[in-house]
Protein backbone atom coordinates (compact mmCIF):
# COMPACT_ATOMS: atom_id res chain seq x y z
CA UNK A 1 29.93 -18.62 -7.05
CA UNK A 2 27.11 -20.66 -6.23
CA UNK A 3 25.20 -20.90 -2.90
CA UNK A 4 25.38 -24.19 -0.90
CA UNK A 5 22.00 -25.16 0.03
CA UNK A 6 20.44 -28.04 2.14
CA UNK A 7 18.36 -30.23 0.36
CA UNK A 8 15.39 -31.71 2.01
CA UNK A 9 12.87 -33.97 0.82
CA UNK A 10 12.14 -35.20 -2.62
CA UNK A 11 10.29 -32.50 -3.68
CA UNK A 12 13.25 -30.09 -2.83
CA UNK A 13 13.74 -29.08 -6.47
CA UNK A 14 9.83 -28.69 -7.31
CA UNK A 15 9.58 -26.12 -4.26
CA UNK A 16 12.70 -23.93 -6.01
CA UNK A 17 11.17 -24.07 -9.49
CA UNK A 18 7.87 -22.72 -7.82
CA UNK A 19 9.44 -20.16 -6.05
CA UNK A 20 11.07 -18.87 -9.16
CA UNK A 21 8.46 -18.88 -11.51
CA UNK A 22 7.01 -17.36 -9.23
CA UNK A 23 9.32 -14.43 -8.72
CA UNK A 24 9.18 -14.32 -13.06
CA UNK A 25 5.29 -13.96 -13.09
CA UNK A 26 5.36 -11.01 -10.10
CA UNK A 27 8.21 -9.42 -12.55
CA UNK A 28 6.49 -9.62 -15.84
CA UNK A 29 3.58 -8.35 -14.11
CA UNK A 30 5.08 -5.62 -12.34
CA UNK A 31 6.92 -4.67 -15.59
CA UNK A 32 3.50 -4.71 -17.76
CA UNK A 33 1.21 -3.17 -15.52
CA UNK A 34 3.76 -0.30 -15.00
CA UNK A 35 3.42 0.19 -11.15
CA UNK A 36 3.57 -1.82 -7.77
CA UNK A 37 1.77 -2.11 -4.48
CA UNK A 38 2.54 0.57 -1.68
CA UNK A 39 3.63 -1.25 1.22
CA UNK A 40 2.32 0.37 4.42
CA UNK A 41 2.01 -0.15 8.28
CA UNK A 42 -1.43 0.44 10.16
CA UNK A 43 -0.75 1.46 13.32
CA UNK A 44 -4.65 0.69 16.24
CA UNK A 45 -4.55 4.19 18.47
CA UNK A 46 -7.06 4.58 20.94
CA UNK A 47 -9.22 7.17 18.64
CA UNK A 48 -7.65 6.46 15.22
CA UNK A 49 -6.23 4.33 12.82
CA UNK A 50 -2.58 5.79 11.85
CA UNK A 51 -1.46 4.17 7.84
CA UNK A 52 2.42 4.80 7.42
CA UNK A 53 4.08 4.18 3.83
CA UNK A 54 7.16 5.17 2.27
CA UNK A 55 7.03 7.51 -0.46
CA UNK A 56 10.97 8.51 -0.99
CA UNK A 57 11.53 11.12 -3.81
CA UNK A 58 7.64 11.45 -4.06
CA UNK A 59 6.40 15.27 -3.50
CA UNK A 60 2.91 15.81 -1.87
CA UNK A 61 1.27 16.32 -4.07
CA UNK A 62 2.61 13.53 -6.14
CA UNK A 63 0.72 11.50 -3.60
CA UNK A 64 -3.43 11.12 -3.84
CA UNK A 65 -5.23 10.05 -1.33
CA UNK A 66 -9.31 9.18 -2.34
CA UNK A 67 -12.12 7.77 0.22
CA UNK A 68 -14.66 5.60 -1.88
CA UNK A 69 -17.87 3.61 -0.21
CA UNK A 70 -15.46 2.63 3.14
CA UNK A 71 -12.27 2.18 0.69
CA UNK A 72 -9.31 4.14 1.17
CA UNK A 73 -6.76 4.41 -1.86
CA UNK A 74 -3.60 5.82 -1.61
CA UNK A 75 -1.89 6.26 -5.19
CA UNK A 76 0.68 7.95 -6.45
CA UNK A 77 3.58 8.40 -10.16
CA UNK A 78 6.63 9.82 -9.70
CA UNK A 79 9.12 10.79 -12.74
CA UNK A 80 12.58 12.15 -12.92
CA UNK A 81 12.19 14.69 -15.49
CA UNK A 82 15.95 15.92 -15.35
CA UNK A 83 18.53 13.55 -17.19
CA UNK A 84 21.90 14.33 -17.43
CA UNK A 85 23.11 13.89 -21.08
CA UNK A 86 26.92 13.40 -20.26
CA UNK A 87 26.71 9.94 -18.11
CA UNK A 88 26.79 7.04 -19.09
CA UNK A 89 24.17 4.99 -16.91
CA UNK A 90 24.92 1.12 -16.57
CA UNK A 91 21.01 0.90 -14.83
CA UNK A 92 18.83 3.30 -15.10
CA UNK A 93 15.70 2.63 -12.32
CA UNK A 94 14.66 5.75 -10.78
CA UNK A 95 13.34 7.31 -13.66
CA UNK A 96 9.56 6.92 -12.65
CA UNK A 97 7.05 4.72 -10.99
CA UNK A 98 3.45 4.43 -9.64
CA UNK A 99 2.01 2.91 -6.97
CA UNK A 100 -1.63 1.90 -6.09
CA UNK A 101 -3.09 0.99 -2.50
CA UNK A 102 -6.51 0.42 -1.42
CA UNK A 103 -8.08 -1.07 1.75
CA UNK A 104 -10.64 -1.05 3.44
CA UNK A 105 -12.09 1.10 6.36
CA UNK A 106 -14.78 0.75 8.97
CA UNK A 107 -18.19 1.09 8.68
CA UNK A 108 -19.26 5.18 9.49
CA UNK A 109 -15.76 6.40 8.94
CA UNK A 110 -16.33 10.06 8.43
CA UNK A 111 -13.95 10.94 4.81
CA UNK A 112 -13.92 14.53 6.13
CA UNK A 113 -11.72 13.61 9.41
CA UNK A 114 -9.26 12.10 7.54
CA UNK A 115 -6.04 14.03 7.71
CA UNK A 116 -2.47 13.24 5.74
CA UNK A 117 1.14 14.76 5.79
CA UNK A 118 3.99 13.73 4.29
CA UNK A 119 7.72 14.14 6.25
CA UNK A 120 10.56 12.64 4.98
CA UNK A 121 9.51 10.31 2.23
CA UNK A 122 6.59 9.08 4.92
CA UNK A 123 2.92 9.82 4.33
CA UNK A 124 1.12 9.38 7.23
CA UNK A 125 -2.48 9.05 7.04
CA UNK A 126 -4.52 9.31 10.09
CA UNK A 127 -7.99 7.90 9.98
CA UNK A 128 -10.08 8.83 12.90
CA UNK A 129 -12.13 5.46 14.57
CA UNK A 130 -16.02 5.88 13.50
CA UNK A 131 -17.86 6.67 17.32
CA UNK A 132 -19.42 2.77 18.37
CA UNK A 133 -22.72 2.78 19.13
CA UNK A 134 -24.52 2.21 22.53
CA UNK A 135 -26.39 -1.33 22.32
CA UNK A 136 -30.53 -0.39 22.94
CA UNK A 137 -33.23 -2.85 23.80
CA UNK A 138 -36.40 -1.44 22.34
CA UNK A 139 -39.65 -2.89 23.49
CA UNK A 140 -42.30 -4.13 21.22
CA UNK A 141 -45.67 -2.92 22.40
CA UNK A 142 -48.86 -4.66 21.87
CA UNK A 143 -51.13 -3.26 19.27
CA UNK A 144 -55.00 -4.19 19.42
């Protein structure tokens, strides 16, 4: 059955073919490269940064965590080593996957305060705000 949509504009049908070669590209991509982004949420607290992401199925230490010159990477591969030999599977998806994450921190982040645990298929990483610095006039004296 075919969805009804409201055409708009001349350029109505250009917009759709965009969208879906776009959607091909981010597939064959996706397919070749063998993983996908991590989605996460990055929550401002008062003395920390707080980065959520959904890891279902994933163990901890499945999960890697690395701090790099102010860049945090969160990356992780998952795979189903038990099979069962008697179904017959019409799709088979969950077998494995990897993820990859990085972004960048503030300046003077200490890597040592960083803290991470993972609770039901959510790794939460907390990242604790660098101390900000007191603004200081200094005087320039005269030299003879």
């Amino acid at each position: 059955m075919a969805l009804l949509t409201r055409r708009t504009g001349p350029f109505a049908d250009l917009t759709d073919l965009q969208t879906q070669i776009d959607r091909m590209f981010a597939d064959m991509f996706e397919r070749t490269n063998g993983g996908s982004t991590l989605a996460v949420d990055v929550i401002d607290e008062d003395d920390a940064l707080v980065i959520r992401a959904d890891v279902p199925g994933m163990k901890p230490e499945e999960v890697k965590i690395d701090v790099h010159d102010d860049v945090l990477t969160v990356h992780g591969e998952h795979e189903e080593t038990s099979e069962e030999k008697n179904k017959r599977y019409l799709r088979r998806e969950r077998r494995h996957g990897s993820f990859t994450r990085s972004m960048a921190l503030p300046p003077g982040v200490d890597p040592d305060q960083i803290t991470a645990e993972s609770k039901n298929g959510v790794v939460e990483i907390r990242v604790p705000k660098p101390q900000r610095s007191e603004p200081k006039t200094i005087e320039v004296a005269a030299k003879d």
